[in-house]
C-alpha atoms as a PDB file:
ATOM      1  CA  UNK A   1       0.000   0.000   0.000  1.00  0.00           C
ATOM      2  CA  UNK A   2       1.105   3.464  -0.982  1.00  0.00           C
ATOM      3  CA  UNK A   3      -0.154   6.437   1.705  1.00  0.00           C
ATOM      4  CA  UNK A   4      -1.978   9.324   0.118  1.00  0.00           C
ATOM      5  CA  UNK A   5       0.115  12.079   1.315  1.00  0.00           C
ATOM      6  CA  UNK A   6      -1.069  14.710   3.476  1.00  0.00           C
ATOM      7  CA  UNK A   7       0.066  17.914   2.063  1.00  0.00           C
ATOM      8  CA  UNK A   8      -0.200  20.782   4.331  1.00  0.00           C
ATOM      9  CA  UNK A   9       1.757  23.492   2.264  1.00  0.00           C
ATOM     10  CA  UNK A  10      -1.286  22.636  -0.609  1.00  0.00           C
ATOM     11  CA  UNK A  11      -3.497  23.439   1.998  1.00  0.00           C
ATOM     12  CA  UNK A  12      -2.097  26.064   3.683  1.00  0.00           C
ATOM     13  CA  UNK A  13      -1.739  27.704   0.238  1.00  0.00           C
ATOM     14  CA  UNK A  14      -5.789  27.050  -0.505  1.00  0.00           C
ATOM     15  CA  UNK A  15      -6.913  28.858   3.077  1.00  0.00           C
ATOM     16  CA  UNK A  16      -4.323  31.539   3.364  1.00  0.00           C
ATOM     17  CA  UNK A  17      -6.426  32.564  -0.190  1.00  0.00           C
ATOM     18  CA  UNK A  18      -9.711  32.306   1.429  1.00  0.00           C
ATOM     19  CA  UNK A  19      -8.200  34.463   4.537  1.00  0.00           C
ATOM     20  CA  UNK A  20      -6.426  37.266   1.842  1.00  0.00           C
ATOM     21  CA  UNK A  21     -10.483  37.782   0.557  1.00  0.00           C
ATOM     22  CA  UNK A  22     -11.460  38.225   4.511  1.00  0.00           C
ATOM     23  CA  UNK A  23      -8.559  40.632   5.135  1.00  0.00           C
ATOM     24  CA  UNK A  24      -9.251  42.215   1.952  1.00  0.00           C
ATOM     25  CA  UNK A  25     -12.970  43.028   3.370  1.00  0.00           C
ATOM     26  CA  UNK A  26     -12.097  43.898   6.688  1.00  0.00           C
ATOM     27  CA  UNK A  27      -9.635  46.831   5.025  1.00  0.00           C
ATOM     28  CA  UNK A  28     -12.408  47.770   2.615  1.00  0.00           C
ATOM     29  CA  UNK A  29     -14.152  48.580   6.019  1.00  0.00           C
ATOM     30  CA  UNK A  30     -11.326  50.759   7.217  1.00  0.00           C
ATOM     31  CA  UNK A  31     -10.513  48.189   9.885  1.00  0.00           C
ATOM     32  CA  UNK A  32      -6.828  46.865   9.503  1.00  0.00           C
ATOM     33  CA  UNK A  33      -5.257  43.166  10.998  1.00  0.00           C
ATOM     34  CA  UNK A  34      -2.710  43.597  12.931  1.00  0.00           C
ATOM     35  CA  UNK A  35      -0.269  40.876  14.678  1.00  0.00           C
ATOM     36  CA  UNK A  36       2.073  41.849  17.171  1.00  0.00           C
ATOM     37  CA  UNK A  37       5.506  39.328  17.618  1.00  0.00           C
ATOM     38  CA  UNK A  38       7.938  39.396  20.902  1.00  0.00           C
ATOM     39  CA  UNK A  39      10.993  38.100  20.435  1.00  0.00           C
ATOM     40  CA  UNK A  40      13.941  37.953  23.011  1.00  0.00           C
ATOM     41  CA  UNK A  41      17.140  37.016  22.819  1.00  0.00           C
ATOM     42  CA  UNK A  42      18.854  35.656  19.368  1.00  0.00           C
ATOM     43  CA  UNK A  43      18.011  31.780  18.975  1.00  0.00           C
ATOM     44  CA  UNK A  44      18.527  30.869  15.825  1.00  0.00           C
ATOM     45  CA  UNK A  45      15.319  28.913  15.364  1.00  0.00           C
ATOM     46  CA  UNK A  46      12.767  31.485  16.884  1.00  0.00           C
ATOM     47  CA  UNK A  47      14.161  34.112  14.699  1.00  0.00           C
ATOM     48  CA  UNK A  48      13.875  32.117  11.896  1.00  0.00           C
ATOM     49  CA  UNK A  49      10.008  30.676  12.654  1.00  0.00           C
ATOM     50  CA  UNK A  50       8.874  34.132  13.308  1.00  0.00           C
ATOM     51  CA  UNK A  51      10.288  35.415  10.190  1.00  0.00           C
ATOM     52  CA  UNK A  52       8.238  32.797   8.522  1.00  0.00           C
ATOM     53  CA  UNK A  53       5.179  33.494  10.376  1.00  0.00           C
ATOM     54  CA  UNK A  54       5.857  37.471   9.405  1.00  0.00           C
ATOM     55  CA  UNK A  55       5.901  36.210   5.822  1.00  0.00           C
ATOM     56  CA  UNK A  56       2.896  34.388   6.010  1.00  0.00           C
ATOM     57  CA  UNK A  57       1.026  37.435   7.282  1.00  0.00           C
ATOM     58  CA  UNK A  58       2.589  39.532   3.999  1.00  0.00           C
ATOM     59  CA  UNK A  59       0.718  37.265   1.634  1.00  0.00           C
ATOM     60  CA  UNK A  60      -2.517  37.964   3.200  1.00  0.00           C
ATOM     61  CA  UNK A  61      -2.212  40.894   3.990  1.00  0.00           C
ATOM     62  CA  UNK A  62      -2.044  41.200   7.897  1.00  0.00           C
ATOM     63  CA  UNK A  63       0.579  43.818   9.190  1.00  0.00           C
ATOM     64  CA  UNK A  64       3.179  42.551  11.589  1.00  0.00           C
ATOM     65  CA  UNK A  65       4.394  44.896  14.194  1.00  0.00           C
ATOM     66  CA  UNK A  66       7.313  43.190  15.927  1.00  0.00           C
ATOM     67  CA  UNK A  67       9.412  43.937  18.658  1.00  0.00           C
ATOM     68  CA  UNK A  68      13.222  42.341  19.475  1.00  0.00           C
ATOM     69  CA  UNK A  69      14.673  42.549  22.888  1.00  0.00           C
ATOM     70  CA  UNK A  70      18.027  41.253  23.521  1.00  0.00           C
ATOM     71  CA  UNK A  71      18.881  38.275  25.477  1.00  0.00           C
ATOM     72  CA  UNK A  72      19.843  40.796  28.447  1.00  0.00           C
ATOM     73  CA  UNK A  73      16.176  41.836  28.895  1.00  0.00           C
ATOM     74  CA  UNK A  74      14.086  41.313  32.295  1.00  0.00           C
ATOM     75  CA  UNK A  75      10.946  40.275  32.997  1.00  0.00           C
ATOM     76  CA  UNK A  76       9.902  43.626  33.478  1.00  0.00           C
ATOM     77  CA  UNK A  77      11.017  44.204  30.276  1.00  0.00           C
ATOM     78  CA  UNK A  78       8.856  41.855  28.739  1.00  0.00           C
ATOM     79  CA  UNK A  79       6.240  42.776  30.344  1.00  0.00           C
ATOM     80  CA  UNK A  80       6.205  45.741  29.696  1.00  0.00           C
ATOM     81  CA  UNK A  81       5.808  44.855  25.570  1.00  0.00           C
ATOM     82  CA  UNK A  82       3.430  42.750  26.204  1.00  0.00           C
ATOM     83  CA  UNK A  83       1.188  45.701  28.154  1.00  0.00           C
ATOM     84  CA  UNK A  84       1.957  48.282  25.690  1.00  0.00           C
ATOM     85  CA  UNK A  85       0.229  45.580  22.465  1.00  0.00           C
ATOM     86  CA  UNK A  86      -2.508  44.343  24.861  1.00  0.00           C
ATOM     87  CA  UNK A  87      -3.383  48.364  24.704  1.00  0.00           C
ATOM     88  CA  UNK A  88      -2.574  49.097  21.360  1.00  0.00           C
ATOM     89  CA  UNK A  89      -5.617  48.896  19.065  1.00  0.00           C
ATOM     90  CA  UNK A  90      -3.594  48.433  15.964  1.00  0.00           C
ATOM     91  CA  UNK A  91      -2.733  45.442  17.385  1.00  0.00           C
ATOM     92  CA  UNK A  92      -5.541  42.833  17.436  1.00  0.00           C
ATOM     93  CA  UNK A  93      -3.701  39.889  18.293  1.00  0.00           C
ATOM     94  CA  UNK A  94      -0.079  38.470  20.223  1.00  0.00           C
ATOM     95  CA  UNK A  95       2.771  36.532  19.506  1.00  0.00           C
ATOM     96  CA  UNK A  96       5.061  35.776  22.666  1.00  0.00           C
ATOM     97  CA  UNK A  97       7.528  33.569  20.548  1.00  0.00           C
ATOM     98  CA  UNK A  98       9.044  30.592  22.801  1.00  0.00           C
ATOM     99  CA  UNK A  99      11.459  29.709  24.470  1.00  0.00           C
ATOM    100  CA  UNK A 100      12.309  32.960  26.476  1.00  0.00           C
ATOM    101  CA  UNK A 101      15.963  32.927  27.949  1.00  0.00           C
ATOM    102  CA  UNK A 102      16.853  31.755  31.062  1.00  0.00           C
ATOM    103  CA  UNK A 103      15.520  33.301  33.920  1.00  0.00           C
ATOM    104  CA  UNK A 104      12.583  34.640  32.542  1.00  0.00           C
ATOM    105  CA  UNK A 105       9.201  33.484  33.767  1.00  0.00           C
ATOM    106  CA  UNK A 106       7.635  31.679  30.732  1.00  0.00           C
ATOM    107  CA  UNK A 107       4.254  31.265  31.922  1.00  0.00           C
ATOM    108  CA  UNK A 108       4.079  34.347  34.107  1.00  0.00           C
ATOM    109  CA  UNK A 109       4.428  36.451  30.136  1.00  0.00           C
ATOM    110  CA  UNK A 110       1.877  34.167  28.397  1.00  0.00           C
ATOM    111  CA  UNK A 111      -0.889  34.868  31.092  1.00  0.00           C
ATOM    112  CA  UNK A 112      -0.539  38.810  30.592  1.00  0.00           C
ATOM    113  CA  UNK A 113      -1.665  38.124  27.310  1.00  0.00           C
ATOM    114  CA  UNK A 114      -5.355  39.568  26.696  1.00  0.00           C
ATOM    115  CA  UNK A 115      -6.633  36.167  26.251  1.00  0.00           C
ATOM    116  CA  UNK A 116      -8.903  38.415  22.998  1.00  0.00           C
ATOM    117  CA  UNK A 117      -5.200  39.017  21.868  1.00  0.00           C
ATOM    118  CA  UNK A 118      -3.772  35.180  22.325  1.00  0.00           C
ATOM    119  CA  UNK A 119      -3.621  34.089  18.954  1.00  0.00           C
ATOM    120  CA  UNK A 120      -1.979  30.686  19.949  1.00  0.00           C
ATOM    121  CA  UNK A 121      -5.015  29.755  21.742  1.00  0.00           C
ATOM    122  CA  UNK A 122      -3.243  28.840  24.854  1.00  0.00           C
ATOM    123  CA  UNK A 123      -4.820  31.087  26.720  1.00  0.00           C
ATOM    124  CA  UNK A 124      -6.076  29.402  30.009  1.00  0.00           C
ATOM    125  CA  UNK A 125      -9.521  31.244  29.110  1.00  0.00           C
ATOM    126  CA  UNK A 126      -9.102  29.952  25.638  1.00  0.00           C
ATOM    127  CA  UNK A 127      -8.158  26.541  26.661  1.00  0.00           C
ATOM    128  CA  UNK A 128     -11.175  26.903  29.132  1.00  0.00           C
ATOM    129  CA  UNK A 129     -13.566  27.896  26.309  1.00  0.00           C
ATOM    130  CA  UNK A 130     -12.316  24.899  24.535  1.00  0.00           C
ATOM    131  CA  UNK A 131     -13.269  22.484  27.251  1.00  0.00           C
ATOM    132  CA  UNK A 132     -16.522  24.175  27.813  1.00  0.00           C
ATOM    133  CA  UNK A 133     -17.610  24.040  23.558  1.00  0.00           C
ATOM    134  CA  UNK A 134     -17.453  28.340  23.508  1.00  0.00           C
ATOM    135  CA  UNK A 135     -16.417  29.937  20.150  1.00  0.00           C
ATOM    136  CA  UNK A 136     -12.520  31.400  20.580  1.00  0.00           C
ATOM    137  CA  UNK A 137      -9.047  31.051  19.345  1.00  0.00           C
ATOM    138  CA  UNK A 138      -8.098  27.074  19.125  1.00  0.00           C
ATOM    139  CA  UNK A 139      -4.800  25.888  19.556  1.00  0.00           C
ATOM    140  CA  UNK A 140      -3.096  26.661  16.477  1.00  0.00           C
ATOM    141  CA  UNK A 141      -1.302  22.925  15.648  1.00  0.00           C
ATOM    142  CA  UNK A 142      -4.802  20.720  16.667  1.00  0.00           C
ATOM    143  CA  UNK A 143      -6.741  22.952  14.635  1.00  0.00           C
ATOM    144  CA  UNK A 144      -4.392  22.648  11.533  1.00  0.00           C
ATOM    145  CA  UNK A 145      -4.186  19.281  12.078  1.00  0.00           C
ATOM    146  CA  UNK A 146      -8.001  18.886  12.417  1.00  0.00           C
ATOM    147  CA  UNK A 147      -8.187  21.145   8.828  1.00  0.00           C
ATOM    148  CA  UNK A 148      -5.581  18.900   7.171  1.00  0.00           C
ATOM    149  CA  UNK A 149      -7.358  15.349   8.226  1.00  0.00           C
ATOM    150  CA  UNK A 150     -10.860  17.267   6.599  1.00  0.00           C
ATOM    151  CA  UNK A 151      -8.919  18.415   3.595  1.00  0.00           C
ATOM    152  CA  UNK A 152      -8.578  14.969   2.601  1.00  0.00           C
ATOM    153  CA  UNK A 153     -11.340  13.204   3.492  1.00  0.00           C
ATOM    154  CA  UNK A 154     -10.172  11.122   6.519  1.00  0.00           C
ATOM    155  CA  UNK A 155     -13.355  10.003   8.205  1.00  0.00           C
ATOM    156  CA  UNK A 156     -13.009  11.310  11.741  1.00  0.00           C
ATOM    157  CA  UNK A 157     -16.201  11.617  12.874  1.00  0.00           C
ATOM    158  CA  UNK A 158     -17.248   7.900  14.989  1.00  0.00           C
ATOM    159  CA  UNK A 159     -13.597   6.841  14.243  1.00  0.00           C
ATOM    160  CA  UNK A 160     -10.515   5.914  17.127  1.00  0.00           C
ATOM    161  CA  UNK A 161      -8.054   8.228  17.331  1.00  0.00           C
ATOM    162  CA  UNK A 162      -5.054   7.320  19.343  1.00  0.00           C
ATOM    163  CA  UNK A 163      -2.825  10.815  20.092  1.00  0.00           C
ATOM    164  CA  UNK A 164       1.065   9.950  21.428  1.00  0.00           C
ATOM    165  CA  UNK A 165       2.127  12.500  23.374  1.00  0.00           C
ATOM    166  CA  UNK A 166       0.222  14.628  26.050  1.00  0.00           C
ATOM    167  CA  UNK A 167       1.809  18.242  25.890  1.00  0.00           C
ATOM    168  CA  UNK A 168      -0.036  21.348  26.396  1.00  0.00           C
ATOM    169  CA  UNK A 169       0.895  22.705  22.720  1.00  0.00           C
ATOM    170  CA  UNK A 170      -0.322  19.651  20.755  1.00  0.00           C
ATOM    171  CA  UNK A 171      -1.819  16.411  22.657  1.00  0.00           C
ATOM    172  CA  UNK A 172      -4.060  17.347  25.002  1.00  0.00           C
ATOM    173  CA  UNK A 173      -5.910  20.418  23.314  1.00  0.00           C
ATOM    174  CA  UNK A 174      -5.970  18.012  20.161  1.00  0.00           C
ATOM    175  CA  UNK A 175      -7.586  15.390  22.531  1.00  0.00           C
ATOM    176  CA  UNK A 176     -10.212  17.969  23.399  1.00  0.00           C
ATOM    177  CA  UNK A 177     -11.130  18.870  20.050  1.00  0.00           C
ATOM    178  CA  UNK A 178     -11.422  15.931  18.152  1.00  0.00           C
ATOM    179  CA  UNK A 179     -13.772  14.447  21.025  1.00  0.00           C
ATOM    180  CA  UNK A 180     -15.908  17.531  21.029  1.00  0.00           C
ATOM    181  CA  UNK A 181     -18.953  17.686  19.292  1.00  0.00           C
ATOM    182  CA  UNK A 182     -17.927  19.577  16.247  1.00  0.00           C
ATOM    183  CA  UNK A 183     -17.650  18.955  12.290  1.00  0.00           C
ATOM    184  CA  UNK A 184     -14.698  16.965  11.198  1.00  0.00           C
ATOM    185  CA  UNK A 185     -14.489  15.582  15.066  1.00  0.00           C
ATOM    186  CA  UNK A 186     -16.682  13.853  17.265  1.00  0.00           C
ATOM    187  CA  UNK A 187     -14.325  11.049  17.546  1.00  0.00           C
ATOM    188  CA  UNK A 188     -13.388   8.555  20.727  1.00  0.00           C
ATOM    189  CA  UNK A 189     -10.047   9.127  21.511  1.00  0.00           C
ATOM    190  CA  UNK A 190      -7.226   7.684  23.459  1.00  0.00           C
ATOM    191  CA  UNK A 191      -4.353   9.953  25.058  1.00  0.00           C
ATOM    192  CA  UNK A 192      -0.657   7.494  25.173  1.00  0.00           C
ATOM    193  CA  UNK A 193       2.404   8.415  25.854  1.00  0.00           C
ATOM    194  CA  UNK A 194       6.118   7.322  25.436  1.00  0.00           C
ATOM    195  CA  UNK A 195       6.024   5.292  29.008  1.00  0.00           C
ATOM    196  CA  UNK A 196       2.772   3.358  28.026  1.00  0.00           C
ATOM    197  CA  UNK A 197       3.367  -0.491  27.986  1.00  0.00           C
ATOM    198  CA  UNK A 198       3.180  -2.198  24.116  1.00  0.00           C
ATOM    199  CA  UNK A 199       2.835   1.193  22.811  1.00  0.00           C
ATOM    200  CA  UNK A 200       2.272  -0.570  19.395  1.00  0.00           C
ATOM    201  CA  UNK A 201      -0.957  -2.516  20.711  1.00  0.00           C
ATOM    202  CA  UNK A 202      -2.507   0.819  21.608  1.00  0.00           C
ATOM    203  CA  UNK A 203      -1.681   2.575  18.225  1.00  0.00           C
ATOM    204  CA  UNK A 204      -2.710  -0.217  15.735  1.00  0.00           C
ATOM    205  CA  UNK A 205      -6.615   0.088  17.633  1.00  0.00           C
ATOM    206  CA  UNK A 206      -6.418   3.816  16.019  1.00  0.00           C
ATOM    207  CA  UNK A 207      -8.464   4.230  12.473  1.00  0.00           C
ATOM    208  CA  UNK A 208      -6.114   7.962  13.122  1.00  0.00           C
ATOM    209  CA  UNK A 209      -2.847   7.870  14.665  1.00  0.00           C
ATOM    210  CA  UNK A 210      -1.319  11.207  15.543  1.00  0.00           C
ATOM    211  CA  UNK A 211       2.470  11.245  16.553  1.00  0.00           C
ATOM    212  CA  UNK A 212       3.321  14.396  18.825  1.00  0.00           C
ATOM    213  CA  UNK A 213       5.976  13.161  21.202  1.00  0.00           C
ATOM    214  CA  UNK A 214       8.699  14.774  19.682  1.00  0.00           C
ATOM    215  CA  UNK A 215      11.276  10.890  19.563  1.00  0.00           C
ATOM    216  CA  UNK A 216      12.360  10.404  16.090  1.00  0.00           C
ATOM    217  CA  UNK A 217      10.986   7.398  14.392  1.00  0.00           C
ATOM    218  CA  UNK A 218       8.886   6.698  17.374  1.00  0.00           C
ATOM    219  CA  UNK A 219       6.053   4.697  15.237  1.00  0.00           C
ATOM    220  CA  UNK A 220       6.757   2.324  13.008  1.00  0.00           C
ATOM    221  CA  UNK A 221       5.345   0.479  10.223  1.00  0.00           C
ATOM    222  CA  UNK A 222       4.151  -2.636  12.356  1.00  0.00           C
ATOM    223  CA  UNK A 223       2.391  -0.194  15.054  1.00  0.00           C
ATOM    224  CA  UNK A 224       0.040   0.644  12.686  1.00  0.00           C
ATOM    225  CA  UNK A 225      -2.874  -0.538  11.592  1.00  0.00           C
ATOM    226  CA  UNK A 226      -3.185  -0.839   7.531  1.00  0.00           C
ATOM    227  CA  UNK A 227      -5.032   2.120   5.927  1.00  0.00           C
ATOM    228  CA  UNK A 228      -5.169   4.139   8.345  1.00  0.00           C
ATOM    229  CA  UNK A 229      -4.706   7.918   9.164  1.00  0.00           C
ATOM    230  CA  UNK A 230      -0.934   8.702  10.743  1.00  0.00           C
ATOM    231  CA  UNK A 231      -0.313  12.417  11.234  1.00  0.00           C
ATOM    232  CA  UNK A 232       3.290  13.104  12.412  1.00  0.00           C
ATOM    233  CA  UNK A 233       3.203  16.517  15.057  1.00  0.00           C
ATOM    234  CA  UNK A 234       6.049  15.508  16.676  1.00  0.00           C
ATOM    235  CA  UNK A 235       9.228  16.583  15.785  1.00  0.00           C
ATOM    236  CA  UNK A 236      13.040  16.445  16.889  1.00  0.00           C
ATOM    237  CA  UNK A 237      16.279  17.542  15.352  1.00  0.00           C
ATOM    238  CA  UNK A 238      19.327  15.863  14.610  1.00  0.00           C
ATOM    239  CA  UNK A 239      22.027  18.640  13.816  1.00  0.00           C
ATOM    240  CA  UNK A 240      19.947  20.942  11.955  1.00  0.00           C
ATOM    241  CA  UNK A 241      18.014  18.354  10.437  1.00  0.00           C
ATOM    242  CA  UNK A 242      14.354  17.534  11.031  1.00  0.00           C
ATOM    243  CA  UNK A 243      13.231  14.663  12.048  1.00  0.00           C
ATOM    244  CA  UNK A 244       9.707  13.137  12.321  1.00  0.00           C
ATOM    245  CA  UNK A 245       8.070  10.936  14.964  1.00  0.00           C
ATOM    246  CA  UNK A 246       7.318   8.928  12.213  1.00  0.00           C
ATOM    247  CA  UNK A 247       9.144   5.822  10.646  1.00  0.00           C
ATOM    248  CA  UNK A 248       9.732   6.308   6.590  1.00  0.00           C
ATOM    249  CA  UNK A 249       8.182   2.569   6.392  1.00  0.00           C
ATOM    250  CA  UNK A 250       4.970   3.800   7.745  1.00  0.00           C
ATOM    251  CA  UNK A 251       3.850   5.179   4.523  1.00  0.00           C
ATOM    252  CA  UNK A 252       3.680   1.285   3.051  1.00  0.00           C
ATOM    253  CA  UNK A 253       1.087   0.276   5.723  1.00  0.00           C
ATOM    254  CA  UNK A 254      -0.912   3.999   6.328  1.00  0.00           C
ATOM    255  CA  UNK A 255      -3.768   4.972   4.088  1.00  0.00           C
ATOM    256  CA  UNK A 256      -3.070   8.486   4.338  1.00  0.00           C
ATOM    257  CA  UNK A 257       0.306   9.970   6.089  1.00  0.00           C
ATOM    258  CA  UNK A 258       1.910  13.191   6.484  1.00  0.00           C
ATOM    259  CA  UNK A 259       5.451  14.028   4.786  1.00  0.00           C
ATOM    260  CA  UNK A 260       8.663  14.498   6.800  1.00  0.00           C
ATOM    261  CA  UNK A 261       8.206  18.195   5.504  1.00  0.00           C
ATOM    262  CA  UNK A 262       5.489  20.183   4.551  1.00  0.00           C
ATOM    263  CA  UNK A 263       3.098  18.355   6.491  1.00  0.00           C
ATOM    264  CA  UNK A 264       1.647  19.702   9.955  1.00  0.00           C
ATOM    265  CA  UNK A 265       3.795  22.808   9.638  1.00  0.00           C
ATOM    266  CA  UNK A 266       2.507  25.033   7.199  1.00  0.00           C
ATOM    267  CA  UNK A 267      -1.208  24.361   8.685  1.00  0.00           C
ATOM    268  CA  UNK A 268       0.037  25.454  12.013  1.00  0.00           C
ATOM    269  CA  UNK A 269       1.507  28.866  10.701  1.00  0.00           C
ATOM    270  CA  UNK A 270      -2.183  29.365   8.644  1.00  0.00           C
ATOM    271  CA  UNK A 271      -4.279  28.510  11.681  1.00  0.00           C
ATOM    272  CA  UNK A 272      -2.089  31.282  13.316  1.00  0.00           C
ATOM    273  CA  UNK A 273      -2.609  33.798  11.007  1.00  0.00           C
ATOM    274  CA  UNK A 274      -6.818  32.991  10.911  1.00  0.00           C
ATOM    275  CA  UNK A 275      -6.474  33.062  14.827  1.00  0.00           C
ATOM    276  CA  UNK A 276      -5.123  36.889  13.773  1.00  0.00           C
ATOM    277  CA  UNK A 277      -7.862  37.652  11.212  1.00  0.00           C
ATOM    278  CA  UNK A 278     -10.572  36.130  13.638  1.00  0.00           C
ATOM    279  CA  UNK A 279      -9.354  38.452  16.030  1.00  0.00           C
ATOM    280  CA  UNK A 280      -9.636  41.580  14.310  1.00  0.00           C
ATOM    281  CA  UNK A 281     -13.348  40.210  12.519  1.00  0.00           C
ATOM    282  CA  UNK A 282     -14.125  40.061  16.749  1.00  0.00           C
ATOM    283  CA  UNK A 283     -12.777  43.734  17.329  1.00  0.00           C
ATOM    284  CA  UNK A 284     -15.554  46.341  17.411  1.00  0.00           C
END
């Protein structure tokens, strides 16, 4: 068996289109889209995704107002960006890129965020809304992986879906979205993890498997079950190469499975910038 591949740049490409139209109304209205990005300190990979997200805005039209501090900044610092976007009405929604240096207080930024503002959908309040069914940003990687699995056609909706990995980014909000009552989910789903027993026997119960444990290679061809769904969200570097939770012999056995790249990526960067658009359609 050959997998249908799961290209996400394809449909990236298609919604970041359908978003350019929306943007392109919102202006017509006199009401601009505006993301703010923080980024501290010079790693070489946050630099590099936020230019990526800026350059997803361009093509759609959302302005990017971005701020740099240097690796010396405090907390205070910080903060003190983060206040001056939550009141700046230019800005409809936030970017607090991750990881923050040492010695800065991670979670103590990300809650200063006007949870209207949070356009990773992180948010406790967001994260709350998602639990209790209430419109508001999603997570930006579940939803994009949610998108991608109805781009295609995988039936979701009755189905098993077994998510490895439980981290606050990807597993857990994924596990609350694909169980809620919602197009394109309504599933049962089982939450593993790396220390779960016969890993494999879990995985091959799932008609969609999605990998997000961030352990190269972690599922394999025989952990699967054949013709169905695998979705690799985890990922892990070797050098500066990428590498997927997924084994390349998966594809033989999967009906449909994302690529090493171009896969979950690209639909995580357009669910970010409709989290931004959404925003500013919510501003008054």
């Amino acid at each position: 068996m050959t997998a249908t591949l799961l290209d996400g740049e394809r449909v990236a490409a298609r919604m970041k289109m359908e978003l350019a139209d929306r943007v392109g109304r919102l202006r017509a209205q006199g009401r601009g889209v505006g993301l703010g990005t923080i980024l501290v300190g010079d790693d070489h990979s946050s630099a590099r995704y936020v230019e990526m997200k800026h350059a997803d805005c361009a093509e759609v039209g959302v302005t990017s107002i971005h701020r740099h501090l240097p690796s010396s900044a405090t907390q205070a610092d910080v903060e003190a960006v983060i206040d001056e976007m939550n009141a700046d009405p230019e800005v409809q929604s936030i970017l607090v890129q991750l990881p923050l240096p040492g010695g800065l207080d991670e979670e103590r930024a990300l809650l200063l965020v006007d949870p209207a503002k949070d356009v990773d959908g992180l948010h406790p309040t967001n994260l709350g809304r998602l639990v209790m069914g209430v419109p508001g940003p999603l997570p930006c990687t579940p939803a994009g992986i949610v998108e991608l699995l109805a781009a295609y056609d995988v039936p979701v909706e009755g189905r098993h879906v077994v998510i490895v990995g439980r981290g606050l980014t990807i597993g857990r909000p994924l596990a609350l979205l694909l169980s809620s009552k919602r197009p394109g989910c309504n599933a049962a789903v089982t939450i593993a993890h790396t220390g779960v027993a016969d890993l494999g026997a879990l995985t091959r119960l799932g008609d969609v498997v999605v990998a997000a444990a961030g352990s190269a290679g972690l599922i394999r061809a025989d952990m699967i079950r054949p013709g169905a769904a695998v979705v690799g969200a985890g990922t892990s570097f070797e050098g500066r190469r990428l590498l997927s939770d997924l084994a390349d012999d998966v594809a033989e056995v999967a009906g449909w499975v994302t690529p090493r790249l171009g896969g979950v990526g690209p639909m995580t960067r357009a669910m970010l910038v409709r989290n931004a658009v959404l925003a500013a359609e919510r501003t008054r």
